[in-house]
Protein backbone atom coordinates (compact mmCIF):
# COMPACT_ATOMS: atom_id res chain seq x y z
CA UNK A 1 0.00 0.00 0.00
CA UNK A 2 1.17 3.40 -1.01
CA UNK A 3 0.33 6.68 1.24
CA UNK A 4 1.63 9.66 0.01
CA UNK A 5 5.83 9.08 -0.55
CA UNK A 6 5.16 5.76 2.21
CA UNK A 7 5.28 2.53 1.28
CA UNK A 8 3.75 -0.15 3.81
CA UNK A 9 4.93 -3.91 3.83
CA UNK A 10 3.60 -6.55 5.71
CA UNK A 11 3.03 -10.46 6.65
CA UNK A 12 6.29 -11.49 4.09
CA UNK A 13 7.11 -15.16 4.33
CA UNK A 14 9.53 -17.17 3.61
CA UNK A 15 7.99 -18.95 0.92
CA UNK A 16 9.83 -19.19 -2.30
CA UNK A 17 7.77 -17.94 -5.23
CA UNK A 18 8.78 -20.44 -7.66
CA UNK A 19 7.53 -23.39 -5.50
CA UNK A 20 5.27 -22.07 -3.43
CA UNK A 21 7.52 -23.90 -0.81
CA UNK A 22 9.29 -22.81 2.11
CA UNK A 23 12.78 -22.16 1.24
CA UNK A 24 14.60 -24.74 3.23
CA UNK A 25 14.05 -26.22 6.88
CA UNK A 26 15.67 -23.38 8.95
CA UNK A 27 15.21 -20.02 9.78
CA UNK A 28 18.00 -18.66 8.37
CA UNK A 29 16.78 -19.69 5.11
CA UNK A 30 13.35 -18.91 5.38
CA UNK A 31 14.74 -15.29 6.69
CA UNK A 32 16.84 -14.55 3.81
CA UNK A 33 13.65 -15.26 1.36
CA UNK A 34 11.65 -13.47 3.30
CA UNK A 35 13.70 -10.54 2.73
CA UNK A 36 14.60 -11.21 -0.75
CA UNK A 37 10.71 -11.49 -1.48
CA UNK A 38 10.68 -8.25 0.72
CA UNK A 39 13.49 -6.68 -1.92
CA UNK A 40 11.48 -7.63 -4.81
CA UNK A 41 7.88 -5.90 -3.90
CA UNK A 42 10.22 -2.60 -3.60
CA UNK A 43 11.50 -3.26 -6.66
CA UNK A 44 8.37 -3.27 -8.35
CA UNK A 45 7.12 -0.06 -6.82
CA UNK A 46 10.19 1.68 -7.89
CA UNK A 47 12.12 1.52 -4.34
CA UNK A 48 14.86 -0.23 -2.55
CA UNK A 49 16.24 -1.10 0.19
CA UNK A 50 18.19 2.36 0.27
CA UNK A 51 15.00 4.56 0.30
């Protein structure tokens, strides 16, 4: 959701959008998709992690 010049994020997972899956058994891994999906819904409303 856009509001004004904020962009709001919420309830990522670590599910891998390729599979649908959980990306691996741990944390870690489910962590570092999470974020990656996280990176990639910025990207498509013209942000990154930098703004």
């Amino acid at each position: 959701v856009v509001i004004g010049h904020t962009l709001y994020l919420s309830g990522s997972i670590g599910l891998d959008p390729t599979t649908g899956l959980f990306a691996g058994e741990g944390v870690q891994e489910q962590a570092r998709q999470s974020l990656k999906n996280l990176g990639e819904v910025l990207k498509a409303a013209g942000a990154s992690y930098k703004n």
